[in-house]
C-alpha atoms as a PDB file:
ATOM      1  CA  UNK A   1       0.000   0.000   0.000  1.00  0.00           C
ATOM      2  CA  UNK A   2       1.137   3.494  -0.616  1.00  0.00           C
ATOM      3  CA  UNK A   3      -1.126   6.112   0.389  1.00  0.00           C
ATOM      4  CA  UNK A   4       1.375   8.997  -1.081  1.00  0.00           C
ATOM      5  CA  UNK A   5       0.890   7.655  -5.193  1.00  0.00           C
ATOM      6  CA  UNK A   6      -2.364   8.731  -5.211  1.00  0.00           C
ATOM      7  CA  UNK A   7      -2.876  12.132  -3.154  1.00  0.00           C
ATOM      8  CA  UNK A   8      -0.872  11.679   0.157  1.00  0.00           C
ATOM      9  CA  UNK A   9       1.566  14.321   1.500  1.00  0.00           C
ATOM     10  CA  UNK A  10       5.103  14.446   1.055  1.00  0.00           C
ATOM     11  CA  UNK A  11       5.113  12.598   4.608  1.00  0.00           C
ATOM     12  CA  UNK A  12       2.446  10.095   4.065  1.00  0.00           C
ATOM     13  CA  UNK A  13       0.001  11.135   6.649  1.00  0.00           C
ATOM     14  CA  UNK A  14      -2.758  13.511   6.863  1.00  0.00           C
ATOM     15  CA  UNK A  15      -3.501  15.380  10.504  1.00  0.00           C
ATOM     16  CA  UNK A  16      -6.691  13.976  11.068  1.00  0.00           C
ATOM     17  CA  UNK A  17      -7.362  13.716  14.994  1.00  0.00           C
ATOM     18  CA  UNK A  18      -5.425  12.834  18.047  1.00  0.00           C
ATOM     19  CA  UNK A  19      -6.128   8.826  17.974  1.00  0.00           C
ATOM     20  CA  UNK A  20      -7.186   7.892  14.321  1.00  0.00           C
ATOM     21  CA  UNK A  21      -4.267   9.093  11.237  1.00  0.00           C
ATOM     22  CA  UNK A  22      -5.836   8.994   7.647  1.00  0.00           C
ATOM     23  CA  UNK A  23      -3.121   7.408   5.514  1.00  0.00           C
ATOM     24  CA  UNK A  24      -4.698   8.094   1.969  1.00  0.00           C
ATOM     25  CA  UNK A  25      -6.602   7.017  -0.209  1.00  0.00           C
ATOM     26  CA  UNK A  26      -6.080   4.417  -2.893  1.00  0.00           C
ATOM     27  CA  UNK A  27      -7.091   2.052  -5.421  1.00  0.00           C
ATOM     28  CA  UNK A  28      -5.310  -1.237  -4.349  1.00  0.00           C
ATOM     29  CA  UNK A  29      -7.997  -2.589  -2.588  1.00  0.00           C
ATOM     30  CA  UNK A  30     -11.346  -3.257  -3.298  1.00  0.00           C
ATOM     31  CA  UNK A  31     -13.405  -4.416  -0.266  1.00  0.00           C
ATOM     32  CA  UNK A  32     -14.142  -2.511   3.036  1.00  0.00           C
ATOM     33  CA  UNK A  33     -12.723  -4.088   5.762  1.00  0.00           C
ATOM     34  CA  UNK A  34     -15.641  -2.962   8.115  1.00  0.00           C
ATOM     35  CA  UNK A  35     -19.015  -4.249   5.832  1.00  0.00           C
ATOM     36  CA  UNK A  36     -17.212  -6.762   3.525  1.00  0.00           C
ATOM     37  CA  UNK A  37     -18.640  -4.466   0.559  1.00  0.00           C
ATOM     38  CA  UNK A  38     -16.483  -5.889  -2.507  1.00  0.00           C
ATOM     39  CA  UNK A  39     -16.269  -3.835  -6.011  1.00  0.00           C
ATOM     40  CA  UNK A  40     -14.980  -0.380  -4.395  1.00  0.00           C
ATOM     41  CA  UNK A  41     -13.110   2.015  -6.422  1.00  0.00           C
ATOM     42  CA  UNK A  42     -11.190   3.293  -3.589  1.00  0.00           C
ATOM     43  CA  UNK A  43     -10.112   2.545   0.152  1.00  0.00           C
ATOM     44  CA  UNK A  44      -9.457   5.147   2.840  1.00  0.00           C
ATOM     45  CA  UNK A  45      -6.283   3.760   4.946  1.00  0.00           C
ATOM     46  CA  UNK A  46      -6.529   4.413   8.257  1.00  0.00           C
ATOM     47  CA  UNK A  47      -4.351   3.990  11.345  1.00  0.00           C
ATOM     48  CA  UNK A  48      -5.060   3.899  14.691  1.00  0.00           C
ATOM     49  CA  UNK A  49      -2.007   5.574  16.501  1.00  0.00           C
ATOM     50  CA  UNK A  50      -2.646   3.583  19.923  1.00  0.00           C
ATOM     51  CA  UNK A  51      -2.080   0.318  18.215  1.00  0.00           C
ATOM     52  CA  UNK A  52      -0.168   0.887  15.431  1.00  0.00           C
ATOM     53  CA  UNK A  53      -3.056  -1.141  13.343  1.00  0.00           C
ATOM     54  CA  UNK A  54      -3.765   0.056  10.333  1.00  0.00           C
ATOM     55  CA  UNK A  55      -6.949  -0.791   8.223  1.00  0.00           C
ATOM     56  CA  UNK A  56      -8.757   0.015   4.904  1.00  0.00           C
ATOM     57  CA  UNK A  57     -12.106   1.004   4.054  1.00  0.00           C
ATOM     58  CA  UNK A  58     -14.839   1.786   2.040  1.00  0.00           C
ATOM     59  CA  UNK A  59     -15.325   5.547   2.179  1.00  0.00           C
ATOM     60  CA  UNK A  60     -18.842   5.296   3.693  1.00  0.00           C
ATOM     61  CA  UNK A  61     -17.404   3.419   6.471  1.00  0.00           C
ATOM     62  CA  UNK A  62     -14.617   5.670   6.910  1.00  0.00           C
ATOM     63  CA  UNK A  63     -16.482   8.491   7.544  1.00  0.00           C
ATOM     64  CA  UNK A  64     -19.371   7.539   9.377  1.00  0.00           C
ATOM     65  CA  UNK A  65     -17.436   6.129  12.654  1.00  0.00           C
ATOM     66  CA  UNK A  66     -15.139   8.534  11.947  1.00  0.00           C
ATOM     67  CA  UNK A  67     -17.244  11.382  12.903  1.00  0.00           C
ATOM     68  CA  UNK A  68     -17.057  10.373  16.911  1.00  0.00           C
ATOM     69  CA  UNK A  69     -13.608  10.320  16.872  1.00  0.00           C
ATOM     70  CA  UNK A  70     -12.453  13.625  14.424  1.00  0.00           C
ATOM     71  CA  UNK A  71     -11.129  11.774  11.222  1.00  0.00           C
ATOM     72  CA  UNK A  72     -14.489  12.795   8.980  1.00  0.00           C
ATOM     73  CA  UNK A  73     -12.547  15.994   7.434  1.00  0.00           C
ATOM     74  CA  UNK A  74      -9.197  14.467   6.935  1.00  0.00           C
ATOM     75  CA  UNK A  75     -11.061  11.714   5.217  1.00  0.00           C
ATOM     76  CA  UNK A  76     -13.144  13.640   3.022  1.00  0.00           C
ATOM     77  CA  UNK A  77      -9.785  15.482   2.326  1.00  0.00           C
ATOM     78  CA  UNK A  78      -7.584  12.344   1.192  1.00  0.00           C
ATOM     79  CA  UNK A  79     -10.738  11.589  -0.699  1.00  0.00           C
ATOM     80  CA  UNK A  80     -10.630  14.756  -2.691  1.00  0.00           C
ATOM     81  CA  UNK A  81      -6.860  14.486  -3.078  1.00  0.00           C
ATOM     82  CA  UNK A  82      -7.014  10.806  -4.956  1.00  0.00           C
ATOM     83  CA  UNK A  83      -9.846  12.228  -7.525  1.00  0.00           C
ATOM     84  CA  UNK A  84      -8.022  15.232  -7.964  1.00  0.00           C
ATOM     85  CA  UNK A  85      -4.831  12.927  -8.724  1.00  0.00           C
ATOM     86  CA  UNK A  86      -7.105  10.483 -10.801  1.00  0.00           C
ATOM     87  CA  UNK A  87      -8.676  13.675 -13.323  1.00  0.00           C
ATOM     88  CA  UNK A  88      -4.991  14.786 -13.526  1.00  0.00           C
ATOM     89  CA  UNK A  89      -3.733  11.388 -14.222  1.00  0.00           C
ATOM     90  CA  UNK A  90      -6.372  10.736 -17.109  1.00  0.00           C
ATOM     91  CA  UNK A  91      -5.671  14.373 -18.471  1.00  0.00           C
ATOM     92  CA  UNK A  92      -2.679  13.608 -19.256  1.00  0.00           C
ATOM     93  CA  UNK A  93      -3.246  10.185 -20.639  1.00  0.00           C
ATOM     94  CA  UNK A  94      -5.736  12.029 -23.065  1.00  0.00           C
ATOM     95  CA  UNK A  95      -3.372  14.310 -23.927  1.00  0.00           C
ATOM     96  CA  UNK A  96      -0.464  11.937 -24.677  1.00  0.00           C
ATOM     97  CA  UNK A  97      -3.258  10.372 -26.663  1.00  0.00           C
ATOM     98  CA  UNK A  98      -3.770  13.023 -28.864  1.00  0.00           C
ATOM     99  CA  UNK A  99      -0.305  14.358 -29.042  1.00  0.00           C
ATOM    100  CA  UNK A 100       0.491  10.650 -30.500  1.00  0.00           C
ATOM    101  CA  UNK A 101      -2.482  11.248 -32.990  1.00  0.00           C
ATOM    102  CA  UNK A 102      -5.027   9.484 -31.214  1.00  0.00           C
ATOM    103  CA  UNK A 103      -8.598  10.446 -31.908  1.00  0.00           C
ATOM    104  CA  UNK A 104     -11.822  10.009 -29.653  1.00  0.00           C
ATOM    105  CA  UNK A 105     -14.935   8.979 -31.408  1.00  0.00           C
ATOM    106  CA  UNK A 106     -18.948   8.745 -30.414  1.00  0.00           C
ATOM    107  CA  UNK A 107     -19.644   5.350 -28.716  1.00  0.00           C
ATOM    108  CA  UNK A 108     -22.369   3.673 -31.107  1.00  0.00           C
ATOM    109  CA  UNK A 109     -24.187   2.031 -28.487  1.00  0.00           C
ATOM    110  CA  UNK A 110     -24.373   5.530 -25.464  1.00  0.00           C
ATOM    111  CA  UNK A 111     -25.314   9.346 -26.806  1.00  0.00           C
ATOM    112  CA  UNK A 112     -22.530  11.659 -26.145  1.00  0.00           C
ATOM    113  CA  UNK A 113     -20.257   9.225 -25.032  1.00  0.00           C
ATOM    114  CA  UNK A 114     -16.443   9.797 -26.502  1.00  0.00           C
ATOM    115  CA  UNK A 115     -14.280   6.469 -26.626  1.00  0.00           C
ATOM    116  CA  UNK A 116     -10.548   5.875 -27.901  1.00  0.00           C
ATOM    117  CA  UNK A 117     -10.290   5.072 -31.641  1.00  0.00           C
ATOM    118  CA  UNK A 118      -7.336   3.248 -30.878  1.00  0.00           C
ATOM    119  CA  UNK A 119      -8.200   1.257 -28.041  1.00  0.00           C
ATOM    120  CA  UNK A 120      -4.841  -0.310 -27.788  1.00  0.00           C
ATOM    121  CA  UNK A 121      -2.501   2.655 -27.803  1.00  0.00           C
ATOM    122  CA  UNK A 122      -4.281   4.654 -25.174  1.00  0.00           C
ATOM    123  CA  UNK A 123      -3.612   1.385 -23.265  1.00  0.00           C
ATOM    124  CA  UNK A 124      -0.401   1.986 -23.899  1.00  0.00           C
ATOM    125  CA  UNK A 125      -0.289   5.312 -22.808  1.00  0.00           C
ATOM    126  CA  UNK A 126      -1.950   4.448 -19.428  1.00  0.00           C
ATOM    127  CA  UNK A 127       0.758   1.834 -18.741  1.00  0.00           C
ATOM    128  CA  UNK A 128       3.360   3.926 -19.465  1.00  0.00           C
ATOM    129  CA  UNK A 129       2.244   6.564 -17.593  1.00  0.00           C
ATOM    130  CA  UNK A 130       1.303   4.641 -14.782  1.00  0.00           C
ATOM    131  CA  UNK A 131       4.673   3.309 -14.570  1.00  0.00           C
ATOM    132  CA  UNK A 132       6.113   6.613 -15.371  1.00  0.00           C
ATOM    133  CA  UNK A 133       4.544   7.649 -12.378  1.00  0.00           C
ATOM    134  CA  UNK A 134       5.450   4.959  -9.713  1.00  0.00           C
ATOM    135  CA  UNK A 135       9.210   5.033 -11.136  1.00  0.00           C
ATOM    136  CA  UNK A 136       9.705   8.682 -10.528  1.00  0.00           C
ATOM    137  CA  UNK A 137       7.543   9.522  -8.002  1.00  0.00           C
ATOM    138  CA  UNK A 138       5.467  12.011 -10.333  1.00  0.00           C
ATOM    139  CA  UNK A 139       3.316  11.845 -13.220  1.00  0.00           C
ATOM    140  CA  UNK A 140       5.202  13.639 -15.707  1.00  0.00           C
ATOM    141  CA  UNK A 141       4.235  13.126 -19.494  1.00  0.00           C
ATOM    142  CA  UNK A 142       6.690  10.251 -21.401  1.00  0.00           C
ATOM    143  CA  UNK A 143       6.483  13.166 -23.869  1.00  0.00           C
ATOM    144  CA  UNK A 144       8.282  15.645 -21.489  1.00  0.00           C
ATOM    145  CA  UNK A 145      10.898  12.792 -20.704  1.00  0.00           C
ATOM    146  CA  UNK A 146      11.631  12.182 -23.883  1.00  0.00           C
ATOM    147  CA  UNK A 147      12.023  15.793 -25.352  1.00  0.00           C
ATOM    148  CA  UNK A 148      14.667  16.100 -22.021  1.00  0.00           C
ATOM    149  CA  UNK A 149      16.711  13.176 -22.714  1.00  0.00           C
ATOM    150  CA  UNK A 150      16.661  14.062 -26.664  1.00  0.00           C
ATOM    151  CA  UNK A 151      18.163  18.012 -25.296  1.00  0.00           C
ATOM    152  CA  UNK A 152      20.793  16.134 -23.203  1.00  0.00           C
ATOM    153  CA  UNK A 153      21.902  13.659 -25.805  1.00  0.00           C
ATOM    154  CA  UNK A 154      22.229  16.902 -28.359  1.00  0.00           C
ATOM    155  CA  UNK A 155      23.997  18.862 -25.953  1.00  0.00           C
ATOM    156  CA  UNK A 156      26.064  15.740 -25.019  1.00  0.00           C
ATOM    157  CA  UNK A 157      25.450  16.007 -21.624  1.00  0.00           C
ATOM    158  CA  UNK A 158      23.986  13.344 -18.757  1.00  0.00           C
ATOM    159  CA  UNK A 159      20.562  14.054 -17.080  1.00  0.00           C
END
């Protein structure tokens, strides 16, 4: 688990009240540890400081108990940090996209729904980026990578 990929601090942990730390929020689980719900999105990571324990859930379990012991605003918080990290992460897998000539077109069978022409290079993209992104630490565009290492190797320099 690493509750910094998607929307953590810089220290992992998100002030949250005196006995209960919110850890993040991620995608690497997919059941609540508190209902047994099983298809979830996301899990809010939480850790209870007098025990050391530290637990996933769902994110209507994590806020509900949460609000007796002060965690419900650093939980809605982490939550709000992972979608802002997930509509920044597609954004830039769209953009790639496009920058590598990839085109969206309507979805036959849903009205005003957009889909990847090429199905298998924005799979690509989403890999690479995704692995772009646990390598360095950041989500920076292949595209940006690549135009840097190109500079160094003209100027014959290392980066």
């Amino acid at each position: 688990m690493n509750p910094t990929a998607n929307g953590g601090d810089a220290g992992g942990r998100h002030p949250a009240g005196p006995r209960f730390a919110v850890l993040g929020v991620t995608d690497d689980r997919d059941f609540c540890r508190c209902c047994g719900r099983q298809g979830l999105k996301r899990v809010v990571w939480i850790e209870d400081r007098e025990s050391g324990a530290v637990q996933h859930f769902g994110t209507t379990c994590a806020t509900a108990p949460a609000k007796s012991f002060g965690v419900a605003l650093g939980v809605k918080a982490a939550i709000a940090r992972f979608e802002d990290a997930q509509r920044l992460f597609w954004t830039r897998v769209n953009a790639e996209y496009r920058r590598r000539g990839g085109r969206h077109v309507p979805d036959k069978g849903r009205r005003g729904v957009f889909v990847a022409a090429d199905p298998t290079l924005k799979d690509a993209i989403t890999t690479e980026l995704r692995l772009a992104g646990a390598n360095q630490g950041s989500p920076d565009s292949v595209a940006q990578r690549s135009e840097h290492a190109k500079r160094q190797s003209v100027l014959g320099t290392e980066s």
